[in-house]
Protein backbone atom coordinates (compact mmCIF):
# COMPACT_ATOMS: atom_id res chain seq x y z
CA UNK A 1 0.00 0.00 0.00
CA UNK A 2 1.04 3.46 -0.33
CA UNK A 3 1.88 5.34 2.43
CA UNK A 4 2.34 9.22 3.97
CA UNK A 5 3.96 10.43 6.98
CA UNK A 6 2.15 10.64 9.72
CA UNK A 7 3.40 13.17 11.85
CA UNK A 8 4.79 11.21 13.55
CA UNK A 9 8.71 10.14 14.16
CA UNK A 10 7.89 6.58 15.34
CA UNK A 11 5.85 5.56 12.55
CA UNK A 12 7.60 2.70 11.45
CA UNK A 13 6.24 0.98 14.16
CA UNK A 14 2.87 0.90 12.83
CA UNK A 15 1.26 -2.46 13.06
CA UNK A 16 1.23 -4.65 9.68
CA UNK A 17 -0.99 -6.71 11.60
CA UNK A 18 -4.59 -5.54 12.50
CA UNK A 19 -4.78 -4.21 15.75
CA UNK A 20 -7.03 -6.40 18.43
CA UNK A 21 -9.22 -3.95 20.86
CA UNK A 22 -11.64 -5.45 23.20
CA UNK A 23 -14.42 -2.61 23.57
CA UNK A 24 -16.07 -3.01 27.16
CA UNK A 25 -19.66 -2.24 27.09
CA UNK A 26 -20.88 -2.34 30.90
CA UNK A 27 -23.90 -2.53 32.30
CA UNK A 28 -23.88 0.59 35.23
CA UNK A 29 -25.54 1.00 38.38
CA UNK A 30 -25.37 4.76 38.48
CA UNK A 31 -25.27 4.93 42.43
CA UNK A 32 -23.31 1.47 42.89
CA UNK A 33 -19.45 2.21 42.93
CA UNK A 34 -18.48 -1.08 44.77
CA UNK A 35 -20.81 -2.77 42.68
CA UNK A 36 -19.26 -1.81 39.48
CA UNK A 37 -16.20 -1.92 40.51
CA UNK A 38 -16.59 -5.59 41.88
CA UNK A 39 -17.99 -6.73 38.33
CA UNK A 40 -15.49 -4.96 35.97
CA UNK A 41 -12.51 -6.87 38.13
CA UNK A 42 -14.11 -9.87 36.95
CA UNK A 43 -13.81 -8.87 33.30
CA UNK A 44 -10.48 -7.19 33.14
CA UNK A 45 -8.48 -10.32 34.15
CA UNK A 46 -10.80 -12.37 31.97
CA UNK A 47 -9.66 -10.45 28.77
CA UNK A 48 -6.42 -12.03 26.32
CA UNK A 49 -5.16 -12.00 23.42
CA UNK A 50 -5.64 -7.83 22.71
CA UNK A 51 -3.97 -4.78 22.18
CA UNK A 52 -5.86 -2.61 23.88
CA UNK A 53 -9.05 -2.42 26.44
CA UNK A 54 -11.34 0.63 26.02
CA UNK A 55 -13.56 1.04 29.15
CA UNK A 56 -16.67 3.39 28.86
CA UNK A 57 -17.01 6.93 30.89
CA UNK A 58 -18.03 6.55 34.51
CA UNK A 59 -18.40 2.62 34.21
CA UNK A 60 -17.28 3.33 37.93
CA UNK A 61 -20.54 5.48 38.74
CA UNK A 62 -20.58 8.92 39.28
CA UNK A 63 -19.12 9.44 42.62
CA UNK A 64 -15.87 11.72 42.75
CA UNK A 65 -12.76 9.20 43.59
CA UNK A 66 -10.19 10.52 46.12
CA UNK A 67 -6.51 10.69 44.69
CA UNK A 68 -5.89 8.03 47.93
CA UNK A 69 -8.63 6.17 46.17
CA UNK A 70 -7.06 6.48 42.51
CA UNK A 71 -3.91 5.73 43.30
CA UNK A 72 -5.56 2.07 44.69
CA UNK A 73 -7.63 1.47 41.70
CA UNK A 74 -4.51 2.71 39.35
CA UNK A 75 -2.40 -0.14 41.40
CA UNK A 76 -5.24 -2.57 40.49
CA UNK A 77 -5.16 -1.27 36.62
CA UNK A 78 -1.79 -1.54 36.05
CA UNK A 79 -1.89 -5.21 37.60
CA UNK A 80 -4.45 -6.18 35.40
CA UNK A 81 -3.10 -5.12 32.25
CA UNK A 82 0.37 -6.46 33.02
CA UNK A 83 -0.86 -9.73 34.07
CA UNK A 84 -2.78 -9.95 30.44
CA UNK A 85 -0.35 -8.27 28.47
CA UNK A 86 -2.36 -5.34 26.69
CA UNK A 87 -2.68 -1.36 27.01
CA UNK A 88 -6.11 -0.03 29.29
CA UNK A 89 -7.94 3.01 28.57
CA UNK A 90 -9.95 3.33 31.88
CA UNK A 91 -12.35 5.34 30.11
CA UNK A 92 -13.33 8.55 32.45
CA UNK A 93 -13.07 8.52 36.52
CA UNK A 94 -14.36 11.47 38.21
CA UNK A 95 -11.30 12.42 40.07
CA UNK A 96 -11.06 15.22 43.37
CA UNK A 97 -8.38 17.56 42.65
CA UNK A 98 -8.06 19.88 45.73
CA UNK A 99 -11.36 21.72 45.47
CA UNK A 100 -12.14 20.74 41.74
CA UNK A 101 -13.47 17.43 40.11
CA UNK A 102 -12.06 16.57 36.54
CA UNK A 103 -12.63 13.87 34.05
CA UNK A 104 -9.32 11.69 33.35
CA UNK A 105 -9.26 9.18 31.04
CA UNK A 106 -5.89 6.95 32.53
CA UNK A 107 -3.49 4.86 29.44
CA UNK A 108 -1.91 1.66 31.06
CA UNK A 109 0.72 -0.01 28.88
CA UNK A 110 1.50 -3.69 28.81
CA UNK A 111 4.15 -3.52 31.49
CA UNK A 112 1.64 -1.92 34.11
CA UNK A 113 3.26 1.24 33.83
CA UNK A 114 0.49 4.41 34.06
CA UNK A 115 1.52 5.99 30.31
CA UNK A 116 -0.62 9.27 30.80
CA UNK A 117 -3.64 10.59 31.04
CA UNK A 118 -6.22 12.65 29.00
CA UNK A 119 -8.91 14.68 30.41
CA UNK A 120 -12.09 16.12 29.36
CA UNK A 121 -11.76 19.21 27.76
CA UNK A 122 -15.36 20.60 27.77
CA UNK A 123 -17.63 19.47 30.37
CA UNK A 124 -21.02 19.43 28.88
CA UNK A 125 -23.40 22.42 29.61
CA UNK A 126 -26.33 21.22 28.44
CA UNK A 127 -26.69 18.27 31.03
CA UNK A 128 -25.07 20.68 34.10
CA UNK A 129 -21.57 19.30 34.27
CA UNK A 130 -19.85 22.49 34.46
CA UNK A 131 -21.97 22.94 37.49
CA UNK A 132 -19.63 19.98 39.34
CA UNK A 133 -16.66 19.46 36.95
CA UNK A 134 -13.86 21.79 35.83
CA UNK A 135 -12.22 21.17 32.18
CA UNK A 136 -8.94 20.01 31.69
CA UNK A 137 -6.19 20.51 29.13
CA UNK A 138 -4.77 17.06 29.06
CA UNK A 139 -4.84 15.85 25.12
CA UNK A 140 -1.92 13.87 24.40
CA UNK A 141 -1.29 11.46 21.95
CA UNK A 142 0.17 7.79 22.91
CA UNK A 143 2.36 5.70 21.09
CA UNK A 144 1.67 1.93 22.69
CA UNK A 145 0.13 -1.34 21.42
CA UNK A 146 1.68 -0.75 17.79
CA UNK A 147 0.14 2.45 17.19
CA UNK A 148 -0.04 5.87 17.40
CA UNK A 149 -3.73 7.23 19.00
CA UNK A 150 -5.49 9.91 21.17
CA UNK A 151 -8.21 9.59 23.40
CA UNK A 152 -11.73 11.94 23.67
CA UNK A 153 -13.97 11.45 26.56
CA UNK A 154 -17.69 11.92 25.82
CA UNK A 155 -18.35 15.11 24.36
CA UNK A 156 -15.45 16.24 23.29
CA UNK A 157 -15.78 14.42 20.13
CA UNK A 158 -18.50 17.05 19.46
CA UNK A 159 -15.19 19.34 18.50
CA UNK A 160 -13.35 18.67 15.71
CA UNK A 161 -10.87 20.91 16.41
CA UNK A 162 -9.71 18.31 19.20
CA UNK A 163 -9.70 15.38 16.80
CA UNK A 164 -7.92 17.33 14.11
CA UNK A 165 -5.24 18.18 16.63
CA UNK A 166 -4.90 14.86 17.76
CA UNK A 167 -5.05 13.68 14.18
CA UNK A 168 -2.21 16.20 12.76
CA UNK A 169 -0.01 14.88 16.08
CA UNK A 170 -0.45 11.25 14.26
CA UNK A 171 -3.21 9.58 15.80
CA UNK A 172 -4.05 6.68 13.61
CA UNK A 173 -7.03 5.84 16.16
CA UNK A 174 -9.00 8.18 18.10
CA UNK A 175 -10.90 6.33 21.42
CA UNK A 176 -14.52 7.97 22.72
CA UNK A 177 -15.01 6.78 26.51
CA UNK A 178 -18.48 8.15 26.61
CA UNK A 179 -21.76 7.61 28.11
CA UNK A 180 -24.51 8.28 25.42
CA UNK A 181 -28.03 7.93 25.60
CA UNK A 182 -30.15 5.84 23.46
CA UNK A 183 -32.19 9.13 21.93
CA UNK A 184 -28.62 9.96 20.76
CA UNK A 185 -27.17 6.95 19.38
CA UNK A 186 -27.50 7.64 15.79
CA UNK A 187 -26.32 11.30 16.08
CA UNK A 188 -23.47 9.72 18.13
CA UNK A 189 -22.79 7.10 15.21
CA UNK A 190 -22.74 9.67 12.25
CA UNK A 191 -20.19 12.00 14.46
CA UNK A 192 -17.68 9.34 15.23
CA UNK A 193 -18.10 8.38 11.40
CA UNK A 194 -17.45 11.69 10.19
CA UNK A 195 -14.18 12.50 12.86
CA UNK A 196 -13.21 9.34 11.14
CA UNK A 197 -13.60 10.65 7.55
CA UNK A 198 -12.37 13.99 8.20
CA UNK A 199 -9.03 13.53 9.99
CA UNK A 200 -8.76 9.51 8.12
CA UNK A 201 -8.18 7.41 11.50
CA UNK A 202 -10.15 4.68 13.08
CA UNK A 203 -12.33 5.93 15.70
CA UNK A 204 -13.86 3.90 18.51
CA UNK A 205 -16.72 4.43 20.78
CA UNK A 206 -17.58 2.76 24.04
CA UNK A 207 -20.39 3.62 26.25
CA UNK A 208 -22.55 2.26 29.14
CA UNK A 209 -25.63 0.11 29.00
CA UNK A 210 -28.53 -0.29 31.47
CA UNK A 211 -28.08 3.20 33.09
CA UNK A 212 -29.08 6.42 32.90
CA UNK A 213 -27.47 9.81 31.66
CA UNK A 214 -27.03 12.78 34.23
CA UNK A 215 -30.69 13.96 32.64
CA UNK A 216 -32.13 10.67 33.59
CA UNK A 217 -32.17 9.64 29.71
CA UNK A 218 -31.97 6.06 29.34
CA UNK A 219 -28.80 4.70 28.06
CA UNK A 220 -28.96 1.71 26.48
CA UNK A 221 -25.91 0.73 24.43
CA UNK A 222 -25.18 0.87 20.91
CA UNK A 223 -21.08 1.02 21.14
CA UNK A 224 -19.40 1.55 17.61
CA UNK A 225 -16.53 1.80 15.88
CA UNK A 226 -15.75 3.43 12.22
CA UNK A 227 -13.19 3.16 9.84
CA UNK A 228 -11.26 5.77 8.10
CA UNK A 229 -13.18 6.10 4.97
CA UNK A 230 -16.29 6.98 7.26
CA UNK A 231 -18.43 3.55 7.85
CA UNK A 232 -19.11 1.89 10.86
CA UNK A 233 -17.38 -1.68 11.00
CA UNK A 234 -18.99 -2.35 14.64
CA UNK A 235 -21.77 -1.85 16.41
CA UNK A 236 -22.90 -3.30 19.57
CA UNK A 237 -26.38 -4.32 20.84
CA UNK A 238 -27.81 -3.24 23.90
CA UNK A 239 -26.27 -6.15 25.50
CA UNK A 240 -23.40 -5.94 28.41
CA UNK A 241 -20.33 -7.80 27.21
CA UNK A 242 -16.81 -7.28 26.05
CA UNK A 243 -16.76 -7.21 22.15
CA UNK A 244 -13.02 -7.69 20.20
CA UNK A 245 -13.13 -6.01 17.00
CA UNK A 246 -9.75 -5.97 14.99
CA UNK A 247 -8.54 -2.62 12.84
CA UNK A 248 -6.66 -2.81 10.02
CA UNK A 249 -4.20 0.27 10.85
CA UNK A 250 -2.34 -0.30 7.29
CA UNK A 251 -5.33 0.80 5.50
CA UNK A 252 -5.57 4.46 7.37
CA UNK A 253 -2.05 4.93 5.61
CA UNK A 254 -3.16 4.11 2.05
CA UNK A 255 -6.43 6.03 2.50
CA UNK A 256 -4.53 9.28 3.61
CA UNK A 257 -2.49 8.76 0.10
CA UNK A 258 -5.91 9.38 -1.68
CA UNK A 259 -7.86 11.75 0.68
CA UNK A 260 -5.16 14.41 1.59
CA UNK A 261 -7.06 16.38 4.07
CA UNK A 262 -4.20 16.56 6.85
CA UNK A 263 -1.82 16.77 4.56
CA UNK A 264 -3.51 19.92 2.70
CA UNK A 265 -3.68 21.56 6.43
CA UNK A 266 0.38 21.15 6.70
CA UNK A 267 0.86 24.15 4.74
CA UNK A 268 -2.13 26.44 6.49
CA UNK A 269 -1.76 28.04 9.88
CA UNK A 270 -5.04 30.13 10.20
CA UNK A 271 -8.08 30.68 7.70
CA UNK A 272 -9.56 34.40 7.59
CA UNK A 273 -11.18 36.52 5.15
CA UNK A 274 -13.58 39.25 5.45
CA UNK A 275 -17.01 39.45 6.48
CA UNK A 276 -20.13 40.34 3.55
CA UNK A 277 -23.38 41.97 5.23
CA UNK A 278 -26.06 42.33 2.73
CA UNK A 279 -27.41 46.18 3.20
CA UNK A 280 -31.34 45.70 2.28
CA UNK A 281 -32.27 48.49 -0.38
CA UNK A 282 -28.64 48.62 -1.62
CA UNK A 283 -27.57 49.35 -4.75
């Protein structure tokens, strides 16, 4: 296949293989930390032969987490993913820091080392989270697992300036930890298929099932993933379970040789031009 540079100095590590993700869709009880918790350290052991685990936003439940209490559940993580040999995206803890709460999506690698962290950038208005969260600017892009990728929690994928930053850095994949309702799905769906077409990556969504938004909107399921040329190549039911889906990374490379969007960008720094009022009665 022919290939372009991705921005990206390591690239000749990208996989030739396609990459293995196991997408965790878990059924929540909103108000049931322990109870969550209890169940997803049954599946995280229980998962081989992967690259990477994405978990969905707030799988935990939406209780704030302590950095005493973190620093536990990180030493649990990195246990996990070391004793099964793949990279974990926790997906999005609510996490006290000092007086403010922020969203932090944690990157494990195969060694149990903590890579990094991304946060939520833009707490969502609409549904009141500004009220109880504070933004972060944590949006980094990780090179483990064979490839190059960046993670969005929840609503950020609603700005695609974030994607396109991540994608110009040379994410190959972009992961969405979210928790969507059902009313939403197929918005949800057609915006992780067009971040994929835009920026040409792979972009993967995971979200909760059996549980309820902040709004009390049921959601139900209905994980995804798209491919580069801007179909979905997954979806989940409404069904708990973990669900392996494999990418082939190659063919973001080759599709970026034909559909030079980023590459177009390279040679822009800002867009401007000037602004045309129409005068009624003018001649």
């Amino acid at each position: 296949d022919a290939r372009i540079p991705l921005n990206n100095p390591d690239n000749a590590h990208t996989m030739e293989r396609p990459l293995r993700i196991a997408l965790v869709q878990h059924r929540r009880n909103r108000f049931d930390p322990p109870d969550n918790q209890a169940r997803m350290n049954r599946v995280l052991p229980a998962i081989e032969n992967v690259d990477i685990v994405l978990l969905p936003e707030n799988w935990r439940g939406v209780a704030p987490v302590s950095g005493a209490e973190l620093d536990d559940m990180l030493a649990m993580w990195c246990e996990f993913a070391a004793r099964q040999n793949y990279t974990l995206l926790t997906g999005g803890t609510f996490v006290t820091d000092g007086s403010r709460v922020r969203d932090i999506c944690h990157v494990i690698g195969p060694d149990g080392t903590v890579l990094g962290a991304a946060d939520k950038i833009f707490p969502s208005e609409p549904v009141g989270e500004r009220a109880y969260l504070t933004g972060g600017d944590r949006l980094p892009v990780f090179h483990a697992a064979g490839v190059t990728f960046g993670v969005l929690i929840c609503i950020d994928m609603m700005y695609p300036e974030l994607a396109r930053s991540l994608a110009r850095r040379g994410a190959e994949v972009i992961f969405n930890p979210a928790n969507i309702p059902i009313a939403r799905i197929g918005l949800w769906h057609s915006l992780i298929r067009i971040r994929a077409a835009e920026n040409t990556v792979f972009t993967v969504f995971a979200t909760n099932t059996g549980t309820t938004y902040p709004d009390y909107r049921n959601v139900l399921g209905h994980s995804a993933a798209a491919a580069p040329y801007g179909e979905l190549v997954f979806e989940a039911g409404q069904e708990s379970g973990v669900h392996i889906i494999e990418l082939d990374i190659a063919a973001a490379h080759s599709l970026r040789a034909r559909w030079p969007y980023l590459k177009d960008l390279e040679a822009v720094d800002d867009f401007s031009g000037e602004t045309v009022s129409f005068a009624p009665g003018a001649r």
